[in-house]
C-alpha atoms as a PDB file:
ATOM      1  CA  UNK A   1      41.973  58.680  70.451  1.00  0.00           C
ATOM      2  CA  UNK A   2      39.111  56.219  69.619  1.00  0.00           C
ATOM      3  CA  UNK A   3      39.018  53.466  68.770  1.00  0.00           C
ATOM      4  CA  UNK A   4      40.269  51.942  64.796  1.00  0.00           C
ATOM      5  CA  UNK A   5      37.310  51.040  62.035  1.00  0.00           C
ATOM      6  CA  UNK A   6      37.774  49.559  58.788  1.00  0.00           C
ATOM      7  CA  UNK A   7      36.806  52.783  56.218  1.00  0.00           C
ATOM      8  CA  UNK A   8      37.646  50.758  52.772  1.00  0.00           C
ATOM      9  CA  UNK A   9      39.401  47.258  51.745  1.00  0.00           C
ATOM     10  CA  UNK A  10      41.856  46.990  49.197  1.00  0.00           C
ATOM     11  CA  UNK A  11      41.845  43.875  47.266  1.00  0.00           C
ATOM     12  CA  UNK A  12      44.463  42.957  45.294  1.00  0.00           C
ATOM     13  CA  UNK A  13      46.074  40.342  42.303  1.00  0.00           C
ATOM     14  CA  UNK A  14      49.592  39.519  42.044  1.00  0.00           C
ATOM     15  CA  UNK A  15      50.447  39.687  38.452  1.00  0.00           C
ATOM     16  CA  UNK A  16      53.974  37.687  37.693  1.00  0.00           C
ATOM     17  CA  UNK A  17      56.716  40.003  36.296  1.00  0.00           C
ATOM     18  CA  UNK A  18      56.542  37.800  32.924  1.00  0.00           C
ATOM     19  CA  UNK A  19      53.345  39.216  31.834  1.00  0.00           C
ATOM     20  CA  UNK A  20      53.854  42.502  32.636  1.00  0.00           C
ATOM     21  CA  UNK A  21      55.881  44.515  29.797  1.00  0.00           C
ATOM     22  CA  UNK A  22      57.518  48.065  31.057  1.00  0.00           C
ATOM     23  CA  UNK A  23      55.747  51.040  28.330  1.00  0.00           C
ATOM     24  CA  UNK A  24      58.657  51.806  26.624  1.00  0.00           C
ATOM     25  CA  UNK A  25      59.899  48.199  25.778  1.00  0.00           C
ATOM     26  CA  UNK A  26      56.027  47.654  24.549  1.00  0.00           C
ATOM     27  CA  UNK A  27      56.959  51.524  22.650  1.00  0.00           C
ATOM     28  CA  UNK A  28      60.223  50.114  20.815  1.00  0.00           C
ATOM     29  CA  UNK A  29      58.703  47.156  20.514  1.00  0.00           C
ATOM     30  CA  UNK A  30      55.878  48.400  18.206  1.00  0.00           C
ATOM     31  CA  UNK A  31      58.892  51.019  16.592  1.00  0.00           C
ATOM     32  CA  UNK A  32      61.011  48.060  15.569  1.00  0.00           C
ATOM     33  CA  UNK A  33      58.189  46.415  13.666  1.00  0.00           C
ATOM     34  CA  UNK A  34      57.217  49.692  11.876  1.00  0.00           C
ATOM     35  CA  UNK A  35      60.940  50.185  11.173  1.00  0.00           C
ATOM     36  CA  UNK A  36      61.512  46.946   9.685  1.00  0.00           C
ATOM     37  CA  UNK A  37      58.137  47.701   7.577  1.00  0.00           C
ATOM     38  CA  UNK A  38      60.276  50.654   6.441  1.00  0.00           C
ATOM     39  CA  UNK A  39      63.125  48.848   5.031  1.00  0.00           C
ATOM     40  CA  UNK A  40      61.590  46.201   3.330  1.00  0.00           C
ATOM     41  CA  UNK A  41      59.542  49.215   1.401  1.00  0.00           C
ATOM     42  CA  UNK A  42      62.941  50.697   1.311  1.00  0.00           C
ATOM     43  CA  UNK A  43      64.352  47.474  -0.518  1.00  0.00           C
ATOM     44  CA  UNK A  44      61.318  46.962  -2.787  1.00  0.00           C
ATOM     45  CA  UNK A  45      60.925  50.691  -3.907  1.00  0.00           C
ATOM     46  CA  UNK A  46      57.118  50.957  -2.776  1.00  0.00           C
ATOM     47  CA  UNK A  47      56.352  54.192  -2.983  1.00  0.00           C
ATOM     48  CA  UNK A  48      53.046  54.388  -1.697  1.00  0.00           C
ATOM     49  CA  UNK A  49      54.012  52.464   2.220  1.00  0.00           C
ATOM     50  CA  UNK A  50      56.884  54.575   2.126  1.00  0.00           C
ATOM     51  CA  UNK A  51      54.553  58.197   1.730  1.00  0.00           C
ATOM     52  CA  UNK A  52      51.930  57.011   4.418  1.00  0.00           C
ATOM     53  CA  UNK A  53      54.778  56.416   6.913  1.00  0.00           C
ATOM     54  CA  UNK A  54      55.601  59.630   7.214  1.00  0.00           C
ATOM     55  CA  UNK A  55      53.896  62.953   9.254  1.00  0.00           C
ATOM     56  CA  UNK A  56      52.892  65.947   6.022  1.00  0.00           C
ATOM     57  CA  UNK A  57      55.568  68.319   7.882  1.00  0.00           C
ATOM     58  CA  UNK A  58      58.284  65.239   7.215  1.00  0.00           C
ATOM     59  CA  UNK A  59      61.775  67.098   7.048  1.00  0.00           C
ATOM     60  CA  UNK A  60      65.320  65.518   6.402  1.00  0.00           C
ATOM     61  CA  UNK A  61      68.956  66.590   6.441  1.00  0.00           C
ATOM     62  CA  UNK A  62      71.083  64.530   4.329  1.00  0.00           C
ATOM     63  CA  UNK A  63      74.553  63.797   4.296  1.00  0.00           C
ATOM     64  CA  UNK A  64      75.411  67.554   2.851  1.00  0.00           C
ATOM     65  CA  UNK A  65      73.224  69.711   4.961  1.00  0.00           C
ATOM     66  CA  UNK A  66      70.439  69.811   2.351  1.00  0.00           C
ATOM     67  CA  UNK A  67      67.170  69.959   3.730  1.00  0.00           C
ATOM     68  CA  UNK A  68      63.752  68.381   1.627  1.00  0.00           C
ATOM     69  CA  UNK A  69      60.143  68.560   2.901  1.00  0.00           C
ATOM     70  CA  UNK A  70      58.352  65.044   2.498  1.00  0.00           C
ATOM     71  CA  UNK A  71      56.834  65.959  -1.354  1.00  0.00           C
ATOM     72  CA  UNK A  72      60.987  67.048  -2.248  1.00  0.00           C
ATOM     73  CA  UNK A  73      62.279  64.356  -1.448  1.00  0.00           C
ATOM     74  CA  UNK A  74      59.664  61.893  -2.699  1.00  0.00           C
ATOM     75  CA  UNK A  75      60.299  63.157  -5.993  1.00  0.00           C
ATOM     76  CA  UNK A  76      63.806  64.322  -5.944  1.00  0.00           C
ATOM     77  CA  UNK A  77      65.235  60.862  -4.103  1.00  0.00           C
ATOM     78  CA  UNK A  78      62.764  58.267  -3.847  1.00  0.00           C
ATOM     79  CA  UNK A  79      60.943  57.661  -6.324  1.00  0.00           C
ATOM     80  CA  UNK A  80      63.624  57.665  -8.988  1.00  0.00           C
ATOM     81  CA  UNK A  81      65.279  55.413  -6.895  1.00  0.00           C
ATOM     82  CA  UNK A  82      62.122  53.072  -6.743  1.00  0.00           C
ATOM     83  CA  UNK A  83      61.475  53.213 -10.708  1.00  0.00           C
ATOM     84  CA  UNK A  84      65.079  51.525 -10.924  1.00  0.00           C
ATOM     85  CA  UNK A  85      64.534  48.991  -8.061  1.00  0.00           C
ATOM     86  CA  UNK A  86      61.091  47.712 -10.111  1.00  0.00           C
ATOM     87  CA  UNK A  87      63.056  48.452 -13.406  1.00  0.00           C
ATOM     88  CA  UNK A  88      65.706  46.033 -11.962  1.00  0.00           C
ATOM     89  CA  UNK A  89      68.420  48.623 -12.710  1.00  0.00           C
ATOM     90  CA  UNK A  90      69.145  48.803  -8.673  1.00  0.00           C
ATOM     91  CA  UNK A  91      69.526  46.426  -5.963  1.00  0.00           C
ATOM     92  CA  UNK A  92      70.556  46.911  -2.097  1.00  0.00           C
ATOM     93  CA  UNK A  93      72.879  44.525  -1.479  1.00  0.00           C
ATOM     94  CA  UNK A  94      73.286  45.673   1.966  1.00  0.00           C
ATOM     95  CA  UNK A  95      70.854  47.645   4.264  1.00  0.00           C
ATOM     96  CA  UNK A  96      71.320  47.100   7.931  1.00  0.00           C
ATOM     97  CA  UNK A  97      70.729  49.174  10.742  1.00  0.00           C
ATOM     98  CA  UNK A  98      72.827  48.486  13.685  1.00  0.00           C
ATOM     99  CA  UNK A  99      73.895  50.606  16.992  1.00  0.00           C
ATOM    100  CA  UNK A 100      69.670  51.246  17.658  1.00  0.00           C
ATOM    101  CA  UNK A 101      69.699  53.485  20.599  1.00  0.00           C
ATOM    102  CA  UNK A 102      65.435  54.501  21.133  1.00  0.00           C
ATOM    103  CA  UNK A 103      65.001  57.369  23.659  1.00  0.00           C
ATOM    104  CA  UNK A 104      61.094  58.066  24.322  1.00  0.00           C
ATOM    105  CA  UNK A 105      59.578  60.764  25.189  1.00  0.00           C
ATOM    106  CA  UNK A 106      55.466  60.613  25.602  1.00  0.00           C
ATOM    107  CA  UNK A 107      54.410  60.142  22.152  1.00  0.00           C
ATOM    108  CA  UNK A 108      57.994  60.854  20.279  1.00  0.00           C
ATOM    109  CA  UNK A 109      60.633  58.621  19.707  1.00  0.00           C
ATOM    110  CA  UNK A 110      64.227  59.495  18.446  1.00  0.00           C
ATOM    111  CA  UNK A 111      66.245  56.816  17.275  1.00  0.00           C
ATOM    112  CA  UNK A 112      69.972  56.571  16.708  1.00  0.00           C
ATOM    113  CA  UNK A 113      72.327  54.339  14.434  1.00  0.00           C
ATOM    114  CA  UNK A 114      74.087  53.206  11.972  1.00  0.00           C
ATOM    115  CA  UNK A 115      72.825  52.417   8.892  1.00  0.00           C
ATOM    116  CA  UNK A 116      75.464  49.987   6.639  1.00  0.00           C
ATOM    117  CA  UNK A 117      74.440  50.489   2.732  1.00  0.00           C
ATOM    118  CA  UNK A 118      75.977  48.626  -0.374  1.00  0.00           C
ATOM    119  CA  UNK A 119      73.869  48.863  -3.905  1.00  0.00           C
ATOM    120  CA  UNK A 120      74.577  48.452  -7.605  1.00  0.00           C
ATOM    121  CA  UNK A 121      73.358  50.262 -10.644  1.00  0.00           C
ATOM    122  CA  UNK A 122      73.455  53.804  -9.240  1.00  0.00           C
ATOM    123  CA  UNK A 123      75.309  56.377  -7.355  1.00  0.00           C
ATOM    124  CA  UNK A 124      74.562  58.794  -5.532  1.00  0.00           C
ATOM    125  CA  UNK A 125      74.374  62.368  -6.664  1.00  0.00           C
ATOM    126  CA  UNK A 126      74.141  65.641  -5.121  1.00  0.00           C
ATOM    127  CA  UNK A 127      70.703  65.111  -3.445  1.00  0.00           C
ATOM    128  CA  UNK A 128      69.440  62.379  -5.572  1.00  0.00           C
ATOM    129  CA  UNK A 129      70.522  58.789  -7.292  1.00  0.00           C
ATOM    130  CA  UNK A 130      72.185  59.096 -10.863  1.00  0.00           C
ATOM    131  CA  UNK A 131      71.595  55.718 -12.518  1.00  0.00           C
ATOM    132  CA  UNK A 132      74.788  53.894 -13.607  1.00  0.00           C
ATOM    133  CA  UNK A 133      74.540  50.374 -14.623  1.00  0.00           C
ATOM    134  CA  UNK A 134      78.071  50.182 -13.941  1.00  0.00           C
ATOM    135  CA  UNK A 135      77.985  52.150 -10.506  1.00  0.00           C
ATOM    136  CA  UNK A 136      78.141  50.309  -7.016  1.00  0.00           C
ATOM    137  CA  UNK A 137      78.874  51.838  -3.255  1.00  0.00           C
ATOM    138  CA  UNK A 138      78.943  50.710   0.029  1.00  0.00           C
ATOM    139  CA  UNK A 139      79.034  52.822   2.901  1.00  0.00           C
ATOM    140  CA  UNK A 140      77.555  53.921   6.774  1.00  0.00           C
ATOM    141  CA  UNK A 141      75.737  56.391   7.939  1.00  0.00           C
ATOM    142  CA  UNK A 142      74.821  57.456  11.311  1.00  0.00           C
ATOM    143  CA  UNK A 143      71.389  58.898  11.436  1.00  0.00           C
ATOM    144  CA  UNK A 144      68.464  60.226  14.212  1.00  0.00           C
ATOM    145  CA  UNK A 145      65.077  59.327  12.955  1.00  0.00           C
ATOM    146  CA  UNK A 146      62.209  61.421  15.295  1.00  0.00           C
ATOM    147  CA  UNK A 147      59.199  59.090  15.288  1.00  0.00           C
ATOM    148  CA  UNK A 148      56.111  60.325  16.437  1.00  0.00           C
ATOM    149  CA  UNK A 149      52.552  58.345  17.497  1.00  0.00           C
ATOM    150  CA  UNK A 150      49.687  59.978  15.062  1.00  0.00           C
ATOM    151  CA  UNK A 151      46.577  57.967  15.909  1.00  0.00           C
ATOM    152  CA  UNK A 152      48.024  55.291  17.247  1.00  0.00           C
ATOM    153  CA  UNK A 153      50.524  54.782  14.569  1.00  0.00           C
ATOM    154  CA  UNK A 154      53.884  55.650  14.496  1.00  0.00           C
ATOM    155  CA  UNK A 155      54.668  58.319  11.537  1.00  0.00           C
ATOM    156  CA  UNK A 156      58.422  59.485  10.652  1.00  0.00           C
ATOM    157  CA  UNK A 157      58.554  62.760  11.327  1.00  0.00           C
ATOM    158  CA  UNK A 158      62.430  63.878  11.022  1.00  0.00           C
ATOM    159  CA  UNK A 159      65.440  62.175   9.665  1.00  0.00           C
ATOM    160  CA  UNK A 160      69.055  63.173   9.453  1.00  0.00           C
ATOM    161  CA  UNK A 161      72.089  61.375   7.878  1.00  0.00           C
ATOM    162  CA  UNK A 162      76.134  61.811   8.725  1.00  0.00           C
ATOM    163  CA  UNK A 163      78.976  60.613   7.350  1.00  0.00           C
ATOM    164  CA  UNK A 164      81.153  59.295  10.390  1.00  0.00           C
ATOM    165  CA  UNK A 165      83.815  61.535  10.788  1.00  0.00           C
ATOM    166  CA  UNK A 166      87.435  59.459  10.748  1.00  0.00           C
ATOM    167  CA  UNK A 167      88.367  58.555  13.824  1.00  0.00           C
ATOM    168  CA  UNK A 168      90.897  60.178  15.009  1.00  0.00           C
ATOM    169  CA  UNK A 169      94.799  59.164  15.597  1.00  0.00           C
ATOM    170  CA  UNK A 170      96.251  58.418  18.592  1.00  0.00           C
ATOM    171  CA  UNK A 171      99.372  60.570  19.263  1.00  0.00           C
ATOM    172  CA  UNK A 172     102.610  58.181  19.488  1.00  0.00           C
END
């Protein structure tokens, strides 16, 4: 009933929407990069970027259900496959990720897709590569990566591979 008195003033800026980037875009933005530092360690068989990337509890499901902690498959998987990328005994001839789907949640990211894979000089074996100068595949997966923020880095945390399954017929 009495009368109206200024208790506080609000001043404020307009900021235009081009400046401004949305958290999760600024998120996958920052996940892209550190994926695409992945694959080119991927490609060139460095060992080292490759073992920093990833959290100590790393864990991954491959294609047959078999399950390796970050030190098993380091030395089961990757770095045989790196000694015959530096050796020159393997090449990717294909490694593309396609389909990205990034779903984020606080400080963890899980990422979906399809990676496409062709190599030579190798195959693969039951849970690692068997060298085969004579030996070439091509292929896709579809994976989920779980990223999570460590520090203010993004670490791989969890990975699983699939085989697609066939798709399936249409009844006639």
């Amino acid at each position: 009933g009495g009368e109206l008195r200024a208790t506080s003033t609000i001043h404020a800026t307009k900021i235009s929407g081009e400046n401004v980037t949305p958290p999760d875009l600024t998120a996958e933005a920052e996940l892209r990069a550190f994926m695409a530092e992945l694959r080119k360690a991927s490609l060139e068989g460095d060992v080292d970027t490759i073992a920093n990337s990833m959290t100590d509890d790393y864990i991954q499901t491959d294609i047959n259900g078999y399950r390796q902690d970050k030190t098993t498959w380091l030395n089961e998987y990757f770095r045989p496959l790196a000694d015959l990328i530096k050796a020159g005994k393997f090449h990717w001839n294909e490694f593309e990720r396609t389909n990205l789907q990034f779903r984020f949640y606080g400080h963890c990211a899980i990422v979906t897709g399809e990676l496409h894979a062709k190599a030579t000089g190798a195959r693969p074996g039951a849970h690692a590569w068997v060298p085969d100068p004579n030996a070439s595949f091509s292929g896709t997966l579809h994976f989920t990566h779980v990223y999570i923020k460590q520090n203010g880095k993004w670490m791989l945390a969890a990975l699983h591979n699939q085989i697609p399954l066939p798709l399936a017929k249409t009844a006639k």
